[in-house]
Protein backbone atom coordinates (compact mmCIF):
# COMPACT_ATOMS: atom_id res chain seq x y z
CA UNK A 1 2.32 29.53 -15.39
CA UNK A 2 5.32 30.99 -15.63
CA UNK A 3 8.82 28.49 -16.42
CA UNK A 4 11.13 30.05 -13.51
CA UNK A 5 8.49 28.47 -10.53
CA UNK A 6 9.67 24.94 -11.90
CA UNK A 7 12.95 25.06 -13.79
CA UNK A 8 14.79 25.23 -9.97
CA UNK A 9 14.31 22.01 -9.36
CA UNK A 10 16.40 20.80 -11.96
CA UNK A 11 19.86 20.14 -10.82
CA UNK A 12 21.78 17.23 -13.33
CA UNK A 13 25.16 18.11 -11.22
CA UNK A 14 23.36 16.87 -7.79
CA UNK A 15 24.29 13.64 -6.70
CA UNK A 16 21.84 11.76 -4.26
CA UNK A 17 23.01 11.54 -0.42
CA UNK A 18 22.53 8.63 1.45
CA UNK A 19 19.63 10.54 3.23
CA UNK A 20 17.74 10.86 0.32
CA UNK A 21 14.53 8.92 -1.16
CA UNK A 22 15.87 8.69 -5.17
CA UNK A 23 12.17 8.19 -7.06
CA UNK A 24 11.85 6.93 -10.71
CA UNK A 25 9.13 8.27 -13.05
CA UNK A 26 8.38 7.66 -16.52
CA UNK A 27 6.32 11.76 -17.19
CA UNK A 28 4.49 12.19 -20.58
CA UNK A 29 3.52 16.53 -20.46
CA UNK A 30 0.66 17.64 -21.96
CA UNK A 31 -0.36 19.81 -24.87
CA UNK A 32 2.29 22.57 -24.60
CA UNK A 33 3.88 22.18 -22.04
CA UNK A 34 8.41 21.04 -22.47
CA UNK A 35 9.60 17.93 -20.65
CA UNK A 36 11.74 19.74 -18.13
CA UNK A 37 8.74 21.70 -17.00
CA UNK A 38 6.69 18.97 -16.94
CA UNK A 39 9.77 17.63 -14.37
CA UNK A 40 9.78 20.19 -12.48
CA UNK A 41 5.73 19.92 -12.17
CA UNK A 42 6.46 16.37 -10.48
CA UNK A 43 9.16 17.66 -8.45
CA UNK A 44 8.00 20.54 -7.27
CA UNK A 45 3.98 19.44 -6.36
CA UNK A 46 5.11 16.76 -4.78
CA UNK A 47 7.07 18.57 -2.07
CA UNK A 48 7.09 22.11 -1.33
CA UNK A 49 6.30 23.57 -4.57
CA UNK A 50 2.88 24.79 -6.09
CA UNK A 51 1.59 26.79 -9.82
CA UNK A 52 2.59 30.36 -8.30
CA UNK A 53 5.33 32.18 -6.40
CA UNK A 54 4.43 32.22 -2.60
CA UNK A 55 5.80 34.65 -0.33
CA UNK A 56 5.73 31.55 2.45
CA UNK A 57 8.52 29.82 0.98
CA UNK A 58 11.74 31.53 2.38
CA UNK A 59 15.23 30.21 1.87
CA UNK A 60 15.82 27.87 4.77
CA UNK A 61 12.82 25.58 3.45
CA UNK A 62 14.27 25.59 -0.07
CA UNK A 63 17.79 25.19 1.36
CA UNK A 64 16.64 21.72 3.27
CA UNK A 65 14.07 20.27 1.55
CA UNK A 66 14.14 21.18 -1.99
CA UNK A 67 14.57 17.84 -4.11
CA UNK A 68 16.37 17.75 -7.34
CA UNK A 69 15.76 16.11 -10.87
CA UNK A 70 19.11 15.03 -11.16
CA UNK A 71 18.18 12.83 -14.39
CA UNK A 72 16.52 13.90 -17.32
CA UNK A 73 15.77 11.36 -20.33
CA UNK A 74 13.37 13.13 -22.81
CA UNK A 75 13.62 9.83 -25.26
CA UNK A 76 12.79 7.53 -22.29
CA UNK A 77 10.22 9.72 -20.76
CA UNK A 78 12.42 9.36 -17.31
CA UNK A 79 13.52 11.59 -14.64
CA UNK A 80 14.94 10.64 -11.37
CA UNK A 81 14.27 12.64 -8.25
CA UNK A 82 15.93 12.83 -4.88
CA UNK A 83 13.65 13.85 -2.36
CA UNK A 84 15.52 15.20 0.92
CA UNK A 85 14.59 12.74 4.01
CA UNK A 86 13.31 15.28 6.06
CA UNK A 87 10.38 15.30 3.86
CA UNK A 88 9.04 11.94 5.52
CA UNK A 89 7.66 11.02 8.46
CA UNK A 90 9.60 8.13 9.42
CA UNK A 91 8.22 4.47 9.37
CA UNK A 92 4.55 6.10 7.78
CA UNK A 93 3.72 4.68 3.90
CA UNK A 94 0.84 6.31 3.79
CA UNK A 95 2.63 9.96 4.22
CA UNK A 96 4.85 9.05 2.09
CA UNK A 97 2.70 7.87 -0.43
CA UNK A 98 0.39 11.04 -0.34
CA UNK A 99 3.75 13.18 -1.68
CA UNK A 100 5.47 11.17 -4.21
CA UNK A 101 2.33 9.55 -5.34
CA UNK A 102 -1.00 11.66 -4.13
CA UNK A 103 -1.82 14.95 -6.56
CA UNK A 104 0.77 14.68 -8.92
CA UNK A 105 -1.40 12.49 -10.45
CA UNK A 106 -3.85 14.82 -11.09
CA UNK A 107 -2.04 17.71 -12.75
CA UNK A 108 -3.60 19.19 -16.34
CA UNK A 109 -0.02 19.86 -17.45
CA UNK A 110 1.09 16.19 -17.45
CA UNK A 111 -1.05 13.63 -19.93
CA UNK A 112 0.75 10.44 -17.70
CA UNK A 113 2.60 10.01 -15.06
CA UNK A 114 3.71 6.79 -13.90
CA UNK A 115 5.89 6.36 -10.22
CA UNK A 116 8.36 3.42 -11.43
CA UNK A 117 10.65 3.16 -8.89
CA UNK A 118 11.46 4.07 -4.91
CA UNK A 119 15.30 3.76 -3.46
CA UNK A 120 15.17 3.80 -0.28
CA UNK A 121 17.61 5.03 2.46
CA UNK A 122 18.47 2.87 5.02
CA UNK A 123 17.71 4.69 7.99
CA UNK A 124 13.72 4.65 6.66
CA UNK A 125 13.89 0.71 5.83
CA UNK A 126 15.06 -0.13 9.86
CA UNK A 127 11.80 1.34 10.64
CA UNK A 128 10.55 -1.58 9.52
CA UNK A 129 10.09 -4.65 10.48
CA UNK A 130 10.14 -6.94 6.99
CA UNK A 131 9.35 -10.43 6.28
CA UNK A 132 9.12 -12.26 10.20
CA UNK A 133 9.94 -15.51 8.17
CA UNK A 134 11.28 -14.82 4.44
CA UNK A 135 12.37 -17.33 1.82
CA UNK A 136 14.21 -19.59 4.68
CA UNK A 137 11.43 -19.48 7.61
CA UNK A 138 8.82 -20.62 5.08
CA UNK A 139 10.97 -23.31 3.67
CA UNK A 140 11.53 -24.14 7.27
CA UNK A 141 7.44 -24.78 7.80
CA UNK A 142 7.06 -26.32 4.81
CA UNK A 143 10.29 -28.78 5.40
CA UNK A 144 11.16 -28.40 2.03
CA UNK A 145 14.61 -27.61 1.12
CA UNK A 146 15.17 -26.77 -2.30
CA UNK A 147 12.97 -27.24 -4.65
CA UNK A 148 10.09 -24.92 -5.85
CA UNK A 149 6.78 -24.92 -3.22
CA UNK A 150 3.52 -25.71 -5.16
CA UNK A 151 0.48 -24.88 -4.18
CA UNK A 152 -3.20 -24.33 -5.83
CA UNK A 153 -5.99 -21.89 -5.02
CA UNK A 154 -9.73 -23.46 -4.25
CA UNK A 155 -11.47 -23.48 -7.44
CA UNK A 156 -14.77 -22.24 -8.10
CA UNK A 157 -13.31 -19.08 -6.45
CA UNK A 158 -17.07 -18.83 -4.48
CA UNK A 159 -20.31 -21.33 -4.06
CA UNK A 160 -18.24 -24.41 -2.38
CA UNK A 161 -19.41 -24.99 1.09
CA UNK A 162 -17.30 -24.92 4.23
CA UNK A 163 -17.15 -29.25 3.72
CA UNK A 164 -17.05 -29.18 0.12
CA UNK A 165 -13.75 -26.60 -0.03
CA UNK A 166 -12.06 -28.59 2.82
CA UNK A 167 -12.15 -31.64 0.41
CA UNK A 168 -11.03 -29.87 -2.65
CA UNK A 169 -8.10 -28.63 -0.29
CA UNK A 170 -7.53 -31.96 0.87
CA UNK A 171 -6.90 -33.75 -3.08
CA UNK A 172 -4.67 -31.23 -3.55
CA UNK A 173 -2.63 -31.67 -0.69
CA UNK A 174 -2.32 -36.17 -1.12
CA UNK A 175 -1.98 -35.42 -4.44
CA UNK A 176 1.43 -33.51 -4.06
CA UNK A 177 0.54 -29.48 -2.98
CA UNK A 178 2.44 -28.19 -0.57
CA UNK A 179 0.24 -24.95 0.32
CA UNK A 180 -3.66 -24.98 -0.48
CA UNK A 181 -5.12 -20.69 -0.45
CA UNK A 182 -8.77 -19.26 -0.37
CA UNK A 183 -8.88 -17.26 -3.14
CA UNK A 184 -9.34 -12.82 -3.37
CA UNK A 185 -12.64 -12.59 -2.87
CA UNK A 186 -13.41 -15.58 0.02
CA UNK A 187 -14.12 -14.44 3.34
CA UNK A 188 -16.90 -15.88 5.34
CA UNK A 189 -20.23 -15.50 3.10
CA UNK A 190 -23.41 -16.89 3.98
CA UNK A 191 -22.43 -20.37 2.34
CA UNK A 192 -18.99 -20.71 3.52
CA UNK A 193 -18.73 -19.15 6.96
CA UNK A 194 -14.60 -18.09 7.50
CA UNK A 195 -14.44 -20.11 11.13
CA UNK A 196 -16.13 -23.54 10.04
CA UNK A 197 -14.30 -23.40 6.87
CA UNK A 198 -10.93 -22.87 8.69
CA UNK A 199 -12.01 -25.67 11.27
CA UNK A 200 -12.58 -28.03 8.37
CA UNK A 201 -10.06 -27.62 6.24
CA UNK A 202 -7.15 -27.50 8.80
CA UNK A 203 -8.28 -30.83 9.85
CA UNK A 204 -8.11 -32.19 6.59
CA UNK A 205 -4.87 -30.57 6.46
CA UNK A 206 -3.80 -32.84 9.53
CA UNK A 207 -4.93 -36.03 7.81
CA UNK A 208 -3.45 -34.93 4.88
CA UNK A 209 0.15 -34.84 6.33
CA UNK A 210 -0.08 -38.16 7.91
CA UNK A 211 -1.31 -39.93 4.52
CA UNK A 212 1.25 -37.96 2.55
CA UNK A 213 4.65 -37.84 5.44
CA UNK A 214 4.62 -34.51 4.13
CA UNK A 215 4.27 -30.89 6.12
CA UNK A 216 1.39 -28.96 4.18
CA UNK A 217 -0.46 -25.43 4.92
CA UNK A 218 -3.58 -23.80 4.60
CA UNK A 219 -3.61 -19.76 3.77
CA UNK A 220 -6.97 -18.70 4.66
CA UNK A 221 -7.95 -15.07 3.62
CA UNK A 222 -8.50 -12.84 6.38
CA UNK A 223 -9.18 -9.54 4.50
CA UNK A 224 -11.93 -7.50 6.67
CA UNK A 225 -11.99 -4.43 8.72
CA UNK A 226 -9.03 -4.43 10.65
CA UNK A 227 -10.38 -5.58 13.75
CA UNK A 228 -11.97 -8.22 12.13
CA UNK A 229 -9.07 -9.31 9.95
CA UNK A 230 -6.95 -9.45 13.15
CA UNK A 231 -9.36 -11.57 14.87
CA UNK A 232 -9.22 -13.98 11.89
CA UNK A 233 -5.71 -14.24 12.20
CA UNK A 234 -5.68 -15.06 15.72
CA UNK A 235 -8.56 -17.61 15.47
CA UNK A 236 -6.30 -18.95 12.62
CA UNK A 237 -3.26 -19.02 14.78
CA UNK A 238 -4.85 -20.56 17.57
CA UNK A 239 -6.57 -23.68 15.57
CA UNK A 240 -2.82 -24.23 14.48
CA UNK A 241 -2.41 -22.48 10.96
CA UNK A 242 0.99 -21.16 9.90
CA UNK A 243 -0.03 -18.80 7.71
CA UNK A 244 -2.94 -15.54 6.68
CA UNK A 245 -3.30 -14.10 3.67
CA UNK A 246 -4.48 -10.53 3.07
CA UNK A 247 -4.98 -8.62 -0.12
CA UNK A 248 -3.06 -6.12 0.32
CA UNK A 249 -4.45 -3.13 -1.80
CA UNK A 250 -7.85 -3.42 -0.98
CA UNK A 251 -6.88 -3.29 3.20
CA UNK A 252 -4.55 -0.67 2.33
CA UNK A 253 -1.51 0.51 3.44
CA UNK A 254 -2.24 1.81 6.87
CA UNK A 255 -4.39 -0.71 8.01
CA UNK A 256 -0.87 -3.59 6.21
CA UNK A 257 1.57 -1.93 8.80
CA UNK A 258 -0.61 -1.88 11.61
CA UNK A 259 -1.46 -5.64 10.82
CA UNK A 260 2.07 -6.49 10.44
CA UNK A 261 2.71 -5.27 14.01
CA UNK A 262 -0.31 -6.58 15.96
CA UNK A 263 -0.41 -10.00 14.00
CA UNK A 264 0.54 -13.21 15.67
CA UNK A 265 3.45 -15.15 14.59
CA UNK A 266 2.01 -16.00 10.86
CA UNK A 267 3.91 -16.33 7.56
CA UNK A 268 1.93 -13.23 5.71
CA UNK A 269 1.01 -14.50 1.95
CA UNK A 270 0.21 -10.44 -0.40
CA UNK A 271 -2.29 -11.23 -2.84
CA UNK A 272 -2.17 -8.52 -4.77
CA UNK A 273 -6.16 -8.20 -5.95
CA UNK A 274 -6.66 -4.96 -7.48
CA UNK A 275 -3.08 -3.82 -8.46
CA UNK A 276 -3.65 -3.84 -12.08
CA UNK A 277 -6.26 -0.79 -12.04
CA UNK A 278 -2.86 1.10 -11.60
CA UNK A 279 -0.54 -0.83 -12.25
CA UNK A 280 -1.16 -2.04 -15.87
CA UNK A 281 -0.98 1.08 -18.13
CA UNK A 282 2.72 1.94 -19.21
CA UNK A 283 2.06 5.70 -19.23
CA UNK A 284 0.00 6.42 -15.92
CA UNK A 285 -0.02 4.70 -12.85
CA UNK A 286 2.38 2.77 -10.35
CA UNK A 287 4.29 0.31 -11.08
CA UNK A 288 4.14 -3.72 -9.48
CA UNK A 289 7.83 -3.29 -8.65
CA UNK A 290 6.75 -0.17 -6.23
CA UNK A 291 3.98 -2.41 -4.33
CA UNK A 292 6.50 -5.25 -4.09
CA UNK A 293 8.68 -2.91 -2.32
CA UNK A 294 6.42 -1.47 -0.11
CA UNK A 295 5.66 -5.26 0.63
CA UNK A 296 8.86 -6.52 1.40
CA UNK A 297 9.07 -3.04 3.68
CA UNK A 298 5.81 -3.66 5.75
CA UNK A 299 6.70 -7.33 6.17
CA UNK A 300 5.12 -9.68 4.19
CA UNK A 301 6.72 -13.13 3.61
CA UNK A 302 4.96 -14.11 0.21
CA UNK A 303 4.21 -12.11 -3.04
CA UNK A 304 1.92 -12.60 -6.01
CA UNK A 305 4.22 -11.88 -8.66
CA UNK A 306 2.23 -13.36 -11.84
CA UNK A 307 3.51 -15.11 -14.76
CA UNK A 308 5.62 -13.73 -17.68
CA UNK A 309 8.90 -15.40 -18.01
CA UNK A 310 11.29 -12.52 -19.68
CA UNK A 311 14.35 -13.55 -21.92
CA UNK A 312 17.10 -15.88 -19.97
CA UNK A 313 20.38 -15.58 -20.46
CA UNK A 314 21.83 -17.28 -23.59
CA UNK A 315 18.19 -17.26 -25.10
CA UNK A 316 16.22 -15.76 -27.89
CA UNK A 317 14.95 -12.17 -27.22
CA UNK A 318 10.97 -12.42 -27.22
CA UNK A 319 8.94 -12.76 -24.08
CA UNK A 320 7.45 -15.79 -23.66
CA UNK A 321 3.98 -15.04 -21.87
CA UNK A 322 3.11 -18.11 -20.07
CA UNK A 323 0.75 -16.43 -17.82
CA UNK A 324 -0.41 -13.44 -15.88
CA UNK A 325 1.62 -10.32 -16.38
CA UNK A 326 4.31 -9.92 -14.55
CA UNK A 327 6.17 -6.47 -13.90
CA UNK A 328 9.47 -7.14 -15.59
CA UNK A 329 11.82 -4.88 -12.83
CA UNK A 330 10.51 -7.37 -10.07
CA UNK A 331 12.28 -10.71 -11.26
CA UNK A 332 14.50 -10.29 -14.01
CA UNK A 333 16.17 -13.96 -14.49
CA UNK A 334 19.83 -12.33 -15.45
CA UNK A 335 20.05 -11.07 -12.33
CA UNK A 336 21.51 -12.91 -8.99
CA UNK A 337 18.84 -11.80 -7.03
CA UNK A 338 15.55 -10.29 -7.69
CA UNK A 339 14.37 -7.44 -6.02
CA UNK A 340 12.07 -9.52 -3.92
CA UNK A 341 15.50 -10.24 -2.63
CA UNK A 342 17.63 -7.74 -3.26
CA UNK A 343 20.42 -6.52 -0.27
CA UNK A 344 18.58 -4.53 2.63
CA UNK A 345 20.36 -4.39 5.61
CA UNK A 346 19.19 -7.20 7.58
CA UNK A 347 15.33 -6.87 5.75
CA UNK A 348 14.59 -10.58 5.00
CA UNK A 349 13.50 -11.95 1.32
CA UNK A 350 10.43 -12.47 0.20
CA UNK A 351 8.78 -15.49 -1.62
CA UNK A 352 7.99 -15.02 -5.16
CA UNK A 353 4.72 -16.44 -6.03
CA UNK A 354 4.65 -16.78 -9.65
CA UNK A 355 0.08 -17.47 -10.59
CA UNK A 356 -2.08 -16.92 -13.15
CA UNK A 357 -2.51 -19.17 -15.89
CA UNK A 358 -0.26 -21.62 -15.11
CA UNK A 359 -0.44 -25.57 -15.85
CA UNK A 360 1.89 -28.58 -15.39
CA UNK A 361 3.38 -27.93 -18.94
CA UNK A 362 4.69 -24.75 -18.56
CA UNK A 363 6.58 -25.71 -15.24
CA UNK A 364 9.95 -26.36 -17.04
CA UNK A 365 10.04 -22.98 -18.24
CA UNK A 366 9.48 -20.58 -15.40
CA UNK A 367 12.17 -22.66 -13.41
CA UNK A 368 14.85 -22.11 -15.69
CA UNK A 369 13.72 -18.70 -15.56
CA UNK A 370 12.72 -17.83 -12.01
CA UNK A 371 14.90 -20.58 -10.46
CA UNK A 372 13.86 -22.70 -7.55
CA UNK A 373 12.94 -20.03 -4.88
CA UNK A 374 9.24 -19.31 -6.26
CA UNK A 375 6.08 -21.07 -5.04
CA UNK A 376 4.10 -22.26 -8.10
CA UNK A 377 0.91 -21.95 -7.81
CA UNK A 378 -2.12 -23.23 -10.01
CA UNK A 379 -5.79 -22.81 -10.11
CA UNK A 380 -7.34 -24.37 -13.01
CA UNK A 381 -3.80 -25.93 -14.23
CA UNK A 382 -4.98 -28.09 -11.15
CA UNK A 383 -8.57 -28.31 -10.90
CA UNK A 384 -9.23 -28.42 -14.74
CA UNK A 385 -7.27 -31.89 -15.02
CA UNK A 386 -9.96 -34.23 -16.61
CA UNK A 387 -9.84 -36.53 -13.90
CA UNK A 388 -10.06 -34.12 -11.32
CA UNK A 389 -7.94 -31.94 -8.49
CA UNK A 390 -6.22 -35.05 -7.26
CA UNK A 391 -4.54 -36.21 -10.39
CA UNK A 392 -4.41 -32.04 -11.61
CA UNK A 393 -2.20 -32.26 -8.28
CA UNK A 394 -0.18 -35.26 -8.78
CA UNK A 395 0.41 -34.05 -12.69
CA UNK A 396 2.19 -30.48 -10.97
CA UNK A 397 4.26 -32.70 -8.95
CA UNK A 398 5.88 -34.72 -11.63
CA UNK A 399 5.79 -31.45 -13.69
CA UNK A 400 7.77 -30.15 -10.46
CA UNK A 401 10.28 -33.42 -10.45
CA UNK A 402 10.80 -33.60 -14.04
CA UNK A 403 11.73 -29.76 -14.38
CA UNK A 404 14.50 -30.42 -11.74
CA UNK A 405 15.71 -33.99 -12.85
CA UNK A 406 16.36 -32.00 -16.40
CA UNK A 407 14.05 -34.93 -18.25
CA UNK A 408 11.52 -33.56 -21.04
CA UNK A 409 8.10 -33.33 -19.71
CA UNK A 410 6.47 -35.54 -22.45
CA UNK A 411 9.39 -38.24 -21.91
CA UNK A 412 8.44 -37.83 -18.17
CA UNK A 413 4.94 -37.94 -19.15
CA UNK A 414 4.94 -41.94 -20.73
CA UNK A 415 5.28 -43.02 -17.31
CA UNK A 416 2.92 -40.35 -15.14
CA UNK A 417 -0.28 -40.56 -16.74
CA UNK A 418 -1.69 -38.16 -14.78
CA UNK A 419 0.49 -35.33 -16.57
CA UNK A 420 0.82 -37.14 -19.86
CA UNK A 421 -2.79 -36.17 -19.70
CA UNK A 422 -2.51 -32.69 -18.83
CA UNK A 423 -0.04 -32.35 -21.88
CA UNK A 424 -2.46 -33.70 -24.01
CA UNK A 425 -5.17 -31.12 -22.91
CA UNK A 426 -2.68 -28.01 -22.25
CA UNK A 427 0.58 -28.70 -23.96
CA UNK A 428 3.89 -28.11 -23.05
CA UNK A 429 5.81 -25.17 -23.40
CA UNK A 430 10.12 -26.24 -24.02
C-alpha cells in the first residue's frame, strides 16, 4: 500500500466550514502501519478514497468532497475529520452512518477504531424534527415543576401476567412514582399479551392519580416490526397514554426516523438495550455520546443515560460509580448544560434518564451531580425494599425530598421508616 494514496488527506492548516460534518475518532493502527496513515485510512475509506490509485477519481471530486484530518494527536490516539456536506444525503442517518461508521471498521491496517464524536452543521440538524416535547413538555404532563421525575421499571423483567404487572405498576405509582415502564425485552408474549396489559395498567394508572392528586404515566414498550410498533403506539394513544417507549438500537435507525414521523403525539422514552456491544470498549466501537446525538436528532424526548456520577466541581477527583456506566461526554456535571441539552437551533432538550443500579441511598449524590432535570429511575432499588414495591416507592420519594431539602438521608430516615429501611439494607452513599 503505498503512503502517498493516504497522506493527502491530512491537512492541520484546514479549518472546518460551517458546511462541514467535524467527526471525532480515537484510531489505534495496526502492526506496521504510522498513525498518520492509519488517519488517512479513516479518512479516506470513509469517503471517496480506497487501498489503490484509481483512474476514476479526477480533480473536481477531490476538489469538493475530499475531507481533511485537520487534528492529529498521536498520544491521545485522536484525529478530527471534516467531512464536506455534500457527502450526505440530507435528513438520512442511515447514509450517513454507512460512511463515517460502516467499513472503516473493518480495515486490517487499524487494530481499533472507535467514532467518538459527530458535530453537526446546522443546515443537516433542521432536517429534523427533535424532541416533539423535551425537558419542558414532559414536565408539563407530568405537572411537575422542578424537581427530579422518578419512576421504576416492572420487576421480574418477564413472567408477571397482564393483572399481576398492572398492580406492581399501580404500588409504585400511590407510593410516590411519577412514571411506571415495561422493561427491554416486554412486548406482548403469550403470558402478558401487549393490549390487555396496556388496558390494565392504564386503568390502574387512572385510579392511581385520583388516590394520589398526582398526574402519573405509563411507558409501554412498543418495539416490533414497524408496522406493528406503530400500531402499538396508536392503540396506546387512543386508550389515553402519553407516552411509547422503543429500544432504539434493536429497531434501528431507519425504522427510529420513520417512527418519529408517523407516530402520534407521544412523549418518545430511548431505551438504549444493546448499546454496550459497541459502545463499551474504549478502543473499538461507538461511543454513547454518538447514539445520544443521533437521539436527540431523530426526536426522542427521553434517554437512558445510566449511572456513573463523574467528579463535581469543588470535589475529590475519583469517579464515584453508583451505577450503570455512563458515557462521561454525555453529562459532565461542570458543565451548564449537557449535551442532551446542548444549543441546537431551535432542536428541543432531551430528558436524561439516569438507571441501573440505583436505590434510595444513592439519590443525594447523582442530584448534586446531574442536577434536577433527570428522571430517576429504579428497578430493584424499588421492588427489592423488604416490605415490598409500595414502601421501595415511598422510600425513593423521601430519598427524592430529602436530597432537595439538603437534610442527610439517615437524619431524614428516623422519621420515614420506609427508607430508614432501605438504608439499612443498601446504604447510603454522602
Amino acid at each position: 500500500m503505498k503512503p502517498s494514496i493516504y497522506s493527502n488527506f491530512i491537512d492541520r492548516s484546514y479549518r472546518p466550514s460551517r458546511k462541514d460534518f467535524v467527526v471525532e475518532f480515537s484510531v489505534r493502527p495496526g502492526r506496521g502501519v504510522s498513525f498518520e496513515k492509519a488517519a488517512g485510512m479513516v479518512a479516506g475509506e470513509s469517503s471517496i478514497g480506497t487501498w489503490t490509485k484509481i483512474s476514476t477519481l479526477n480533480e473536481r471530486i477531490v476538489r469538493t468532497l475530499k475531507p481533511s484530518i485537520f487534528y492529529l494527536n498521536k498520544k491521545s490516539h485522536t484525529i478530527k475529520i471534516a467531512y464536506p456536506g455534500d457527502l450526505f444525503e440530507p435528513g438520512n442517518i442511515p447514509q450517513m452512518l454507512s460512511s463515517i461508521a460502516g467499513n472503516v471498521f473493518g480495515m486490517k491496517g487499524i487494530s481499533g477504531l472507535r467514532l467518538e464524536d459527530i458535530d453537526f452543521p446546522n443546515y443537516f440538524i433542521k432536517k429534523f424534527k427533535g424532541p416533539r416535547f423535551g425537558i419542558k413538555g414532559v414536565r408539563k404532563k407530568l405537572r411537575v415543576k422542578k424537581r427530579p421525575l422518578l419512576g421504576t421499571i416492572v420487576k421480574p423483567k418477564l413472567g408477571l401476567t397482564a393483572k399481576e404487572h398492572a398492580g406492581v405498576a399501580f404500588n409504585a405509582w400511590i407510593g410516590g412514582c411519577d412514571i411506571v415502564k415495561d422493561d427491554e425485552n416486554l412486548s406482548s408474549m403469550k403470558f402478558n399479551k401487549f393490549g390487555k396489559r396496556l388496558k390494565e395498567t392504564l386503568r390502574l394508572r387512572d385510579r392511581a392519580e385520583k388516590i394520589t392528586g398526582e398526574r402519573k404515566e405509563y411507558m409501554p414498550n412498543v418495539t416490533a416490526p414497524f408496522k406493528e410498533m406503530l400500531g402499538r403506539a396508536k392503540t396506546a394513544r387512543s386508550l389515553g397514554s402519553a407516552y411509547a417507549m422503543v429500544d432504539i438500537v434493536t429497531v434501528g435507525w431507519s425504522a427510529l426516523q420513520q417512527f418519529r414521523s408517523d407516530c402520534p403525539p407521544l412523549i418518545l422514552h430511548a431505551h438504549r438495550a444493546g448499546h454496550a456491544a459497541f459502545t463499551r470498549s474504549k478502543d473499538h466501537g461507538i461511543s454513547m455520546l454518538v447514539l445520544a446525538k443521533l437521539c436527540r436528532l431523530i426526536g426522542m424526548d427521553q434517554l437512558h443515560v445510566g449511572a456513573i456520577v463523574g467528579k463535581m466541581e469543588g470535589a475529590k477527583e475519583e469517579v464515584q460509580a453508583i451505577g450503570e456506566e455512563i458515557e462521561d461526554r454525555v453529562v459532565q456535571p461542570d458543565r451548564k448544560n449537557h449535551v442532551l441539552a446542548e444549543n441546537w437551533l431551535k432542536t428541543e432538550p432531551m430528558f436524561a434518564v439516569c438507571s441501573g443500579g440505583l436505590h434510595p441511598g444513592k439519590v443525594p449524590l447523582l442530584v448534586r451531580a446531574m442536577g434536577n432535570d433527570i428522571i430517576i429511575q429504579m428497578g430493584g432499588g424499588i421492588h427489592g425494599h423488604p416490605s415490598g414495591t409500595l414502601a421501595g416507592s415511598r422510600a425513593a420519594r423521601y430519598a427524592v425530598e430529602a436530597s432537595l431539602k439538603g437534610i442527610p438521608l439517615k437524619h431524614f430516615a428516623k422519621t420515614h421508616l420506609e427508607l430508614d429501611s432501605a438504608i439499612k439494607l443498601w446504604g447510603a452513599l454522602k
